[in-house]
N, C-alpha and C. Protein backbone atom coordinates (compact mmCIF):
# COMPACT_ATOMS: atom_id res chain seq x y z
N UNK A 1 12.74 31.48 -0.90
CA UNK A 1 12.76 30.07 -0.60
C UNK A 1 13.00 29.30 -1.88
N UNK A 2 13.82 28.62 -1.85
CA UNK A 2 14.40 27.84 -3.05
C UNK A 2 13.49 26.32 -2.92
N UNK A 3 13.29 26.07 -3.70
CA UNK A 3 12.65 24.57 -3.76
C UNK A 3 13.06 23.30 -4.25
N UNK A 4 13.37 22.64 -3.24
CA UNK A 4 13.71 21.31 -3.59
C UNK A 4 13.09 20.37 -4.02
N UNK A 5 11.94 20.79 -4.62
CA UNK A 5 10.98 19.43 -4.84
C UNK A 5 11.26 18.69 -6.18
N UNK A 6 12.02 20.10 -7.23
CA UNK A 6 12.67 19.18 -8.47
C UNK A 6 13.66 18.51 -8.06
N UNK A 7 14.47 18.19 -6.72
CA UNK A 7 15.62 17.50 -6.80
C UNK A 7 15.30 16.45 -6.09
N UNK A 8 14.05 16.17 -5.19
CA UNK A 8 13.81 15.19 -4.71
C UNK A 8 12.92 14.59 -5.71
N UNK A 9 12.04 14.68 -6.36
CA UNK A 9 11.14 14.27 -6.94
C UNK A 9 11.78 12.75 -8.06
N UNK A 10 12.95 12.97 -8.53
CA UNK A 10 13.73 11.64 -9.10
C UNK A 10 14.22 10.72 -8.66
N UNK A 11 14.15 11.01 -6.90
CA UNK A 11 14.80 10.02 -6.16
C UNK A 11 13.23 9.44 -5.59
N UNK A 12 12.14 10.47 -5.95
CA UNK A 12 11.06 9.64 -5.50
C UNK A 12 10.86 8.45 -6.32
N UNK A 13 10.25 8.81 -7.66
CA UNK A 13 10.28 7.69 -8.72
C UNK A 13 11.05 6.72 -8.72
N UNK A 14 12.79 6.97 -8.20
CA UNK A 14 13.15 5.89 -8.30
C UNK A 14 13.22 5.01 -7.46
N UNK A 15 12.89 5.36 -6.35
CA UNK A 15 12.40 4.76 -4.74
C UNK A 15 11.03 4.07 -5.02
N UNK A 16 10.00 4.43 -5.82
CA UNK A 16 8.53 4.07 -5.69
C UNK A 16 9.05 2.87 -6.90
N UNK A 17 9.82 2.94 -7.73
CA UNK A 17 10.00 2.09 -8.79
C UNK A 17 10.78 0.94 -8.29
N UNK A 18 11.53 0.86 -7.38
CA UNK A 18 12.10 -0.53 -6.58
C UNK A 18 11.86 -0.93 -5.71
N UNK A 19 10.29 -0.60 -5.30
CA UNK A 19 9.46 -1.14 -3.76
C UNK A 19 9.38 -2.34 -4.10
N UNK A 20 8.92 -2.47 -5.59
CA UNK A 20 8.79 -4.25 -5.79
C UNK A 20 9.87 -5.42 -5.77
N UNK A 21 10.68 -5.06 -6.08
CA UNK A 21 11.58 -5.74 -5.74
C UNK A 21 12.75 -5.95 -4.88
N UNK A 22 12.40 -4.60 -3.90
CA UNK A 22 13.51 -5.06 -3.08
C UNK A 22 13.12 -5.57 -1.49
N UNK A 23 14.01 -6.13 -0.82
CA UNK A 23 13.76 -6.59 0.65
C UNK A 23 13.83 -5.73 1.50
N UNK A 24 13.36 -5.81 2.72
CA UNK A 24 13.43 -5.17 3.91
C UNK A 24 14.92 -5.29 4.35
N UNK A 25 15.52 -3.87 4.90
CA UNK A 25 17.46 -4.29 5.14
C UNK A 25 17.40 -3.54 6.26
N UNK A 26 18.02 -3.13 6.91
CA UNK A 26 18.51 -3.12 8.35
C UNK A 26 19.85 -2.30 8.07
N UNK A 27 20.53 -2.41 6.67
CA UNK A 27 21.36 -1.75 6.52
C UNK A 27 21.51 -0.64 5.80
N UNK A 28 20.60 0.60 6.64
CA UNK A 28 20.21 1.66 6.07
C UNK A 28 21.79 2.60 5.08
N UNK A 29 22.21 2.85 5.96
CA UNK A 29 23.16 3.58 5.58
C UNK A 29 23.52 3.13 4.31
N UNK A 30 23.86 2.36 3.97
CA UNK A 30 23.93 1.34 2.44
C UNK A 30 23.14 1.32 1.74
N UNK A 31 21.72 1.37 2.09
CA UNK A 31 20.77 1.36 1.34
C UNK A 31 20.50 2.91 0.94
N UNK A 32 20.89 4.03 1.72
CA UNK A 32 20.98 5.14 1.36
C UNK A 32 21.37 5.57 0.04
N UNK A 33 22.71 5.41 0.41
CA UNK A 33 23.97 5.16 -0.30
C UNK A 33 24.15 5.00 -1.97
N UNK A 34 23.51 3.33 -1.67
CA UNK A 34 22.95 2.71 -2.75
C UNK A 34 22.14 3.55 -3.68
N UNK A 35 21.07 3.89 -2.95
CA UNK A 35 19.77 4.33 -3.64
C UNK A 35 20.30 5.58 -4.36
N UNK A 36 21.17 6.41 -3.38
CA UNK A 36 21.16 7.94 -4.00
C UNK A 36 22.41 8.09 -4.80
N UNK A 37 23.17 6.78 -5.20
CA UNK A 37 24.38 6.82 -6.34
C UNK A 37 23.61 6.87 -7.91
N UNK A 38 22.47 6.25 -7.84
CA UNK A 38 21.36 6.58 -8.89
C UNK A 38 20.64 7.84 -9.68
N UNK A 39 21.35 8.92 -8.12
CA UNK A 39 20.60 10.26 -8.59
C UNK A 39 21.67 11.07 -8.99
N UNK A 40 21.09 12.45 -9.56
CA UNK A 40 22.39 13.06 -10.20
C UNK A 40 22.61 14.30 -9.03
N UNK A 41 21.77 14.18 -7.65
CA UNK A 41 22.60 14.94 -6.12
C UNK A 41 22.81 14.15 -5.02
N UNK A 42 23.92 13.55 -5.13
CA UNK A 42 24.14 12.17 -4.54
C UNK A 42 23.96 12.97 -3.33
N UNK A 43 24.80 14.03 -2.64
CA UNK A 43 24.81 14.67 -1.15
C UNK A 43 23.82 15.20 -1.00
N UNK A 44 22.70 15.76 -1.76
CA UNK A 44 21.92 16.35 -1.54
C UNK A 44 20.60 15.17 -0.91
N UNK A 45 20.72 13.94 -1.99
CA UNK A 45 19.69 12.68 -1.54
C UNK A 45 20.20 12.25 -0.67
N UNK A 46 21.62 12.14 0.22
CA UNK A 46 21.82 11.17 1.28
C UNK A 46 21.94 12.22 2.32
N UNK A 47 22.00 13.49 2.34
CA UNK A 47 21.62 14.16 3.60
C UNK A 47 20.14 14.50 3.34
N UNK A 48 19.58 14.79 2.59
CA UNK A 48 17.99 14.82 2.54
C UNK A 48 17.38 13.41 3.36
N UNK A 49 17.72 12.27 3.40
CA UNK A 49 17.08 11.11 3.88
C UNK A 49 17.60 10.78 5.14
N UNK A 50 18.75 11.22 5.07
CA UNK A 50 19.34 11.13 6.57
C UNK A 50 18.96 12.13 7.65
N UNK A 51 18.38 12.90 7.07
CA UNK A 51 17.55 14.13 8.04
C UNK A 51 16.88 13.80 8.65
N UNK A 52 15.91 12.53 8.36
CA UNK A 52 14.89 12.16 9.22
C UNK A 52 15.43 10.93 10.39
N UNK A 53 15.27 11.15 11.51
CA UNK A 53 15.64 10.17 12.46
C UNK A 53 15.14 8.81 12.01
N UNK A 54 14.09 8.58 11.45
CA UNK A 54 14.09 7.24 10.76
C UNK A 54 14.51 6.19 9.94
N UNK A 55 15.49 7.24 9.65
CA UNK A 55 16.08 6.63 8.41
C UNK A 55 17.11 5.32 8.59
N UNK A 56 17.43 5.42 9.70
CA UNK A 56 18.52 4.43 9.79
C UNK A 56 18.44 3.11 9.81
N UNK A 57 16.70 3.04 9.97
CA UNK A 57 15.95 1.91 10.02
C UNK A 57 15.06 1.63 8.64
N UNK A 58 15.31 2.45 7.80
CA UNK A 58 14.31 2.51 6.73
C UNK A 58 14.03 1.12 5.84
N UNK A 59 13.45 0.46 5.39
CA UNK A 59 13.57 0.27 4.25
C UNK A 59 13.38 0.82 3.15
N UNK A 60 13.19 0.01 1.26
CA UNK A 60 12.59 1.32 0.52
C UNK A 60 11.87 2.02 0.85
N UNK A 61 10.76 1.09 1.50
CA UNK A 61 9.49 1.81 1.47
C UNK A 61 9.80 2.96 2.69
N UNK A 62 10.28 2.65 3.89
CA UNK A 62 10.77 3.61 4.61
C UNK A 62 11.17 4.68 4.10
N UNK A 63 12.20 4.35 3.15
CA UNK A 63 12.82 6.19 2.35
C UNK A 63 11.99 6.77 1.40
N UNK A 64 11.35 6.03 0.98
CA UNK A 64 9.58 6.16 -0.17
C UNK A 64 9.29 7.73 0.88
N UNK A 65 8.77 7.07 1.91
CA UNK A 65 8.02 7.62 2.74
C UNK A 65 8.83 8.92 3.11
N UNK A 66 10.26 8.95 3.97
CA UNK A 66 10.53 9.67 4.00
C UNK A 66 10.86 11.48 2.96
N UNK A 67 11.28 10.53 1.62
CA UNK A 67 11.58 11.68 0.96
C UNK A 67 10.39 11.92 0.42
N UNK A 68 8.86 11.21 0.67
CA UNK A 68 7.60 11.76 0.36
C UNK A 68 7.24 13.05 0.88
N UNK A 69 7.53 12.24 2.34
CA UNK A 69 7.02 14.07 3.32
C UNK A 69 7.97 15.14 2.85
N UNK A 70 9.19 14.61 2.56
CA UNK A 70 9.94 16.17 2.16
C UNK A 70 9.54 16.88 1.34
N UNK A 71 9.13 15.83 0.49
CA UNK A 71 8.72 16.80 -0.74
C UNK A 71 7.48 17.63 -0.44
N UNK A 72 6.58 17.20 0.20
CA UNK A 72 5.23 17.47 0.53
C UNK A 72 5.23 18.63 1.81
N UNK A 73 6.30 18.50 2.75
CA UNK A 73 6.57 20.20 3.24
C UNK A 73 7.38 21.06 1.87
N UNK A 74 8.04 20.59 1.24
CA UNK A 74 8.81 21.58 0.59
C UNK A 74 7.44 22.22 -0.48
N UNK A 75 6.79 21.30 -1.14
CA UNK A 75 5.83 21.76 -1.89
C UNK A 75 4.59 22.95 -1.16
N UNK A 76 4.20 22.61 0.38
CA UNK A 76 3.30 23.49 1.04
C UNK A 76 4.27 24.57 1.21
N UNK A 77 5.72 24.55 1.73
CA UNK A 77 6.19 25.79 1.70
C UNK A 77 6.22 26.88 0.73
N UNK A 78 6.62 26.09 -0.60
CA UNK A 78 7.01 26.76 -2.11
C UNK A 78 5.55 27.38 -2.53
N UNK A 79 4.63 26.86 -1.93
CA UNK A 79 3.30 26.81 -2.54
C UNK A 79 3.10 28.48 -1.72
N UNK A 80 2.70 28.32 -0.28
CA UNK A 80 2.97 29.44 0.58
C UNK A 80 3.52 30.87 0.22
N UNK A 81 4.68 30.55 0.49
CA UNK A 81 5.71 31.67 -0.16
C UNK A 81 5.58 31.97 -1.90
N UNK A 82 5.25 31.35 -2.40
CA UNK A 82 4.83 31.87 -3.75
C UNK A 82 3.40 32.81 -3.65
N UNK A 83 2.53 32.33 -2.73
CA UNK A 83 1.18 33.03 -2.36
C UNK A 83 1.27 34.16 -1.66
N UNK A 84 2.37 34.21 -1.01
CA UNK A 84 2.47 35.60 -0.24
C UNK A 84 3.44 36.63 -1.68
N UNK A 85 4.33 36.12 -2.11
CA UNK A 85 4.84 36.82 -3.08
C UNK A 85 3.82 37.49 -4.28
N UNK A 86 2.66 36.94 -4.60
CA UNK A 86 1.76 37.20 -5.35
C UNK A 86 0.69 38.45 -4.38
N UNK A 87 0.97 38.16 -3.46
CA UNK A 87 0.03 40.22 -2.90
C UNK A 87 0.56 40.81 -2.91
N UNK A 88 2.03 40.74 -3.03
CA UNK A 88 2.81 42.26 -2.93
C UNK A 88 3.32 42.39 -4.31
N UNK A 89 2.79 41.42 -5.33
CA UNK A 89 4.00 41.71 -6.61
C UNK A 89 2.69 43.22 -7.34
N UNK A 90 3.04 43.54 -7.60
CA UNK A 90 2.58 45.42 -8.25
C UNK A 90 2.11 45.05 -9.26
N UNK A 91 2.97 44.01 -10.58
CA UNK A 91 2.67 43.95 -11.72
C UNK A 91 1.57 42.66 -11.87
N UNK A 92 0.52 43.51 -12.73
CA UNK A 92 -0.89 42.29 -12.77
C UNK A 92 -0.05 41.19 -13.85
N UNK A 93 0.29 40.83 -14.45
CA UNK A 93 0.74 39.83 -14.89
C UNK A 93 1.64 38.58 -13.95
N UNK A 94 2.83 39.36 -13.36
CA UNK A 94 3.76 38.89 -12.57
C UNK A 94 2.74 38.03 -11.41
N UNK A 95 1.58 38.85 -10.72
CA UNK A 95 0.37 38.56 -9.89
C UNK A 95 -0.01 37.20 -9.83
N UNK A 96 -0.78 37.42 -11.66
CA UNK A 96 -0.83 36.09 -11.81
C UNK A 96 -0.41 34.85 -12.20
N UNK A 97 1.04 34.82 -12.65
CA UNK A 97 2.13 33.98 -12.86
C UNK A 97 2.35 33.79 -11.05
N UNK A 98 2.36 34.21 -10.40
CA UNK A 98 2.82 33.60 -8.81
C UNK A 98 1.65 33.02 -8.55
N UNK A 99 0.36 33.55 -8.49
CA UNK A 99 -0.70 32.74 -8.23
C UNK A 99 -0.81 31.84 -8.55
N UNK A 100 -0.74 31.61 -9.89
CA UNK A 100 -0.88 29.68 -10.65
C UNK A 100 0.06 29.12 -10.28
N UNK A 101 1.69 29.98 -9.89
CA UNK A 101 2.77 29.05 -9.45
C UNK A 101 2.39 28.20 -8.08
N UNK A 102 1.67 29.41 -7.37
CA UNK A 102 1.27 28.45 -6.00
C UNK A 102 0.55 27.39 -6.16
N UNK A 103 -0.57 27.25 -7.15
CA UNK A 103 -1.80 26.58 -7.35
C UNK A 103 -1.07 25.37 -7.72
N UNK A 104 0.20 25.29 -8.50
CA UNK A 104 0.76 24.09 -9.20
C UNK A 104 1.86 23.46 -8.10
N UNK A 105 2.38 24.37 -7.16
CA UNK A 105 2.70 23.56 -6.11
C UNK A 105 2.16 22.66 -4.76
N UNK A 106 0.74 23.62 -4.97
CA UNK A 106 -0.22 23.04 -4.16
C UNK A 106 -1.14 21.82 -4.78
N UNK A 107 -0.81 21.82 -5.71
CA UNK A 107 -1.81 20.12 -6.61
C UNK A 107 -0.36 19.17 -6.24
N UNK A 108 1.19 19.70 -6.33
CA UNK A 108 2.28 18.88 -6.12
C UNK A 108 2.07 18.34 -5.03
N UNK A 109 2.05 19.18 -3.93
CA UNK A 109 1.50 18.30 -2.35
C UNK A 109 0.36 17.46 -2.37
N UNK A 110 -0.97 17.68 -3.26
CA UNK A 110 -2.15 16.88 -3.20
C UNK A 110 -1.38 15.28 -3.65
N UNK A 111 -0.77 15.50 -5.04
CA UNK A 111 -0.42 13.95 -5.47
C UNK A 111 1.13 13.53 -4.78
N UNK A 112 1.69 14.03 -4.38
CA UNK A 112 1.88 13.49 -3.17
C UNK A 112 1.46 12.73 -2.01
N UNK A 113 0.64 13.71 -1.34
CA UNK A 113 -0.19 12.79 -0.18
C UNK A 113 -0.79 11.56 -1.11
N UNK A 114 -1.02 11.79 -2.03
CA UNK A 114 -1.83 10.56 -2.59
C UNK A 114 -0.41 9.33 -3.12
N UNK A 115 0.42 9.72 -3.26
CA UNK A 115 1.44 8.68 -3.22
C UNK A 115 1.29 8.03 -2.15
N UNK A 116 1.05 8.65 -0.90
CA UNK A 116 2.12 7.86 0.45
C UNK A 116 0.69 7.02 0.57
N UNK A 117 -1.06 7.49 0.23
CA UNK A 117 -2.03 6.70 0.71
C UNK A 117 -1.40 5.45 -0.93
N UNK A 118 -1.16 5.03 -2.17
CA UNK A 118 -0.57 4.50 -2.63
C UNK A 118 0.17 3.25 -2.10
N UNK A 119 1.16 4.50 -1.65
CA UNK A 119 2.46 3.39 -0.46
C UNK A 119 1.66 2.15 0.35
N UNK A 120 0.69 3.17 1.32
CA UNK A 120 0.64 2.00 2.03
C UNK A 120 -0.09 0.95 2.08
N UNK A 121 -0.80 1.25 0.90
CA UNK A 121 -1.73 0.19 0.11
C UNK A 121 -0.83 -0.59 -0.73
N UNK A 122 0.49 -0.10 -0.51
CA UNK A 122 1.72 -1.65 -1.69
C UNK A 122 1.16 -1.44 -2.91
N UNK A 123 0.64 -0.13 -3.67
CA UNK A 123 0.12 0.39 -5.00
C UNK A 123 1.06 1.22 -5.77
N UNK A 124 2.26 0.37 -5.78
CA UNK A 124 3.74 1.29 -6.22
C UNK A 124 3.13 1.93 -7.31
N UNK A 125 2.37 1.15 -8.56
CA UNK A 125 2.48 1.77 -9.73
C UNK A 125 1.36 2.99 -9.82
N UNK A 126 0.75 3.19 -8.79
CA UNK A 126 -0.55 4.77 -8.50
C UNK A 126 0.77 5.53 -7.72
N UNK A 127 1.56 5.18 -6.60
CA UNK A 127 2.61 5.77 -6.40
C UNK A 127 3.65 6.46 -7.62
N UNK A 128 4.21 5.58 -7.86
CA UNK A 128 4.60 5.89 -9.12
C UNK A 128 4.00 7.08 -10.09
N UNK A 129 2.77 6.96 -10.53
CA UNK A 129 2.46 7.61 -11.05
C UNK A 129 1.73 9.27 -10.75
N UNK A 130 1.57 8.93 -9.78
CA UNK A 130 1.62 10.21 -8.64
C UNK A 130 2.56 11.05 -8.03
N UNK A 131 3.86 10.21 -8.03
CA UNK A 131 4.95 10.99 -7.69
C UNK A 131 5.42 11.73 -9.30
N UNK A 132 5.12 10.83 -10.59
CA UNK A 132 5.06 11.64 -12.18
C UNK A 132 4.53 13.18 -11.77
N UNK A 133 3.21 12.82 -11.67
CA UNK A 133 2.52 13.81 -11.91
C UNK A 133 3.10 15.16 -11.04
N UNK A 134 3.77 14.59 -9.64
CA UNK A 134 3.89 15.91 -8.76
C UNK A 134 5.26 16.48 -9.08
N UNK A 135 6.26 16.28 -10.10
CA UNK A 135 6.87 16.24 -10.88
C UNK A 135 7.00 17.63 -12.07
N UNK A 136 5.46 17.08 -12.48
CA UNK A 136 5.15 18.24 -13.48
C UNK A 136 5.08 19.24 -13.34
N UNK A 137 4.38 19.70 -11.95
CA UNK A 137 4.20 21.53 -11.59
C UNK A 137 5.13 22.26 -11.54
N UNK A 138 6.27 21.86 -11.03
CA UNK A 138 7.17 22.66 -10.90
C UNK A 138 7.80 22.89 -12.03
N UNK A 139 7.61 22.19 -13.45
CA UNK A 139 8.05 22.46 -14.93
C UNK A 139 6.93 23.63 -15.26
N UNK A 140 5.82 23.55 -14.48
CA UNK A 140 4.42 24.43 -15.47
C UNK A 140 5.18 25.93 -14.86
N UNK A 141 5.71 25.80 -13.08
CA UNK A 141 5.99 26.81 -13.10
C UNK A 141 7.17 28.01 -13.89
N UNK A 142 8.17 26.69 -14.00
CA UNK A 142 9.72 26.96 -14.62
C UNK A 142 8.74 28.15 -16.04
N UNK A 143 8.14 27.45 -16.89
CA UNK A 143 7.74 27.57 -17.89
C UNK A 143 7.06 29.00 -17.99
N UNK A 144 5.59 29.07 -16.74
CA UNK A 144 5.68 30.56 -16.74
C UNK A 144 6.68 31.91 -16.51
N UNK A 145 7.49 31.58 -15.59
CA UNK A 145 8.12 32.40 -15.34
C UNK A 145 9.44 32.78 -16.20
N UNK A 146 9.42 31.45 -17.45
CA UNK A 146 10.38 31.84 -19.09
C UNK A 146 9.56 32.60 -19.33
N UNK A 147 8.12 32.85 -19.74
CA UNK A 147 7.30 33.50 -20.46
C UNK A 147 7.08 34.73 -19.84
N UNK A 148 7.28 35.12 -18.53
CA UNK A 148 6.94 36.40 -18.22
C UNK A 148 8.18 37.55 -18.67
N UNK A 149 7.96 38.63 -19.02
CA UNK A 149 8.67 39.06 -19.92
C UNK A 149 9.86 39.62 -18.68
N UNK A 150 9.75 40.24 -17.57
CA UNK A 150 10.62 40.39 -16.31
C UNK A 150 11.81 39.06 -16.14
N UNK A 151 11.70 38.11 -16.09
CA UNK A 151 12.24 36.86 -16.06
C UNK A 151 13.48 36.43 -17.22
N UNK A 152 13.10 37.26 -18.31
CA UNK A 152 14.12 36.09 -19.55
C UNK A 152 15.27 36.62 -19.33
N UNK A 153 16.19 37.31 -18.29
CA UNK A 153 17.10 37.38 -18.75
C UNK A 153 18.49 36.68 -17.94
N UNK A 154 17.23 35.58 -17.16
CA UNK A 154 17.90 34.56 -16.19
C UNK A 154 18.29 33.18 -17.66
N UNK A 155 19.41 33.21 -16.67
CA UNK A 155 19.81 31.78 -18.14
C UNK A 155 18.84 31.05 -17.59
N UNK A 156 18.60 30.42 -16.35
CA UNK A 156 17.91 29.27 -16.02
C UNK A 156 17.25 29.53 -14.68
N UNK A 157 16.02 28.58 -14.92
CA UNK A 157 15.05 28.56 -13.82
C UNK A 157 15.83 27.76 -12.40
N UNK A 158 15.88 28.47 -11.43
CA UNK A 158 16.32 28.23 -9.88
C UNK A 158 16.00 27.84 -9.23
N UNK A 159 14.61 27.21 -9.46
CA UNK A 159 14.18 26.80 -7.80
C UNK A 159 13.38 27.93 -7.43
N UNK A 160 12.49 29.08 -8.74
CA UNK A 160 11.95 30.25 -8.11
C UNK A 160 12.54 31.34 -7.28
N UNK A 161 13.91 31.34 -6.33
CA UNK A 161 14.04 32.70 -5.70
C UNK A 161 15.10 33.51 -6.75
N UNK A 162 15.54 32.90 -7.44
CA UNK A 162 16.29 34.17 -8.12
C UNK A 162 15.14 34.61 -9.23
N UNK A 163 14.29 34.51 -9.90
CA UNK A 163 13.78 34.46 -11.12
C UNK A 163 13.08 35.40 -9.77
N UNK A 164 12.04 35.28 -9.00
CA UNK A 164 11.49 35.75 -8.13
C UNK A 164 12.00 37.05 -7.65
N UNK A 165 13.81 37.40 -7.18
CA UNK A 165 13.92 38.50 -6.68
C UNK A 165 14.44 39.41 -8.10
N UNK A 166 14.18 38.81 -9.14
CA UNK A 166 14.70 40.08 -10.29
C UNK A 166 13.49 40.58 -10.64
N UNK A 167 11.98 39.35 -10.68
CA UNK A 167 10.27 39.76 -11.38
C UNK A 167 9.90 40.45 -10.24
N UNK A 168 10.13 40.39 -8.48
CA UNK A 168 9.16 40.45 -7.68
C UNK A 168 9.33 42.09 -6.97
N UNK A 169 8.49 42.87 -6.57
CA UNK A 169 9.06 44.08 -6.22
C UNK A 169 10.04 43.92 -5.04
């Protein structure tokens, strides 16, 4: 399972960072549009938000919300599947590099949910800073899995499944 939570996570910030100033629009598709010419996966943010049947009606705060929950299943999934990968991995090190990976995707979903209670308190800047923080885990994980010695001979961290099927038995 590949994880999208580093690619949504910049369109969160920058969604939680223009709640204040922008209006309620009606003209979602545009506002999509708009929003995700900002990011550096333009198709990836405007079919990610368009996934949800709500969207067409969204405002910011609408797509706030939406690409909140994404992130927040993608994080319980990544979190999951990293936890099941950690009973079958053989090597005690590798073990516990998946274990903390889960643990750091599973604090990603906690400050998350705590964004969207944020949201709907109109507390962009605890939003904001909550969507930072859920941000970070998935760097703590990148980071272990440079350091595990199975791993370095990936140029770059994936999203966990390739680094995963070269470390994992």
């Amino acid at each position: 399972m590949a994880s999208i939570l580093p690619r949504l996570l910049p369109l969160l910030s920058l969604l939680t960072l223009s709640l204040s100033t922008q209006t309620p629009t009606t003209d979602a598709p545009t506002l999509i549009q708009k929003t995700c010419n900002t990011t550096t996966y333009y198709n990836f943010c405007v079919s990610s938000l368009q996934s949800d049947p709500e969207s067409p009606k969204a405002d910011v705060r609408g797509l706030s919300t939406i690409a909140i929950h994404l992130a927040i299943s993608n994080a319980t999934n990544t979190s999951s599947f990293t936890a099941a990968l950690s009973h079958s991995a053989a090597d005690p090190s590798l073990r516990a590099v998946l274990r903390e990976c889960a643990a750091k995707y599973s604090n990603a979903g906690e400050a998350l949910e705590w964004s969207l209670d944020a949201l709907s308190t109109e507390s962009y800047d605890y939003a904001f800073v909550h969507v930072s923080a859920a941000a970070e885990y998935p760097n703590v994980c990148r980071v272990l899995f440079r350091k595990h010695p199975g791993c370095r001979t990936r140029r770059r961290w994936q999203a966990g499944r390739r680094c995963w099927s070269t470390c994992a038995p």
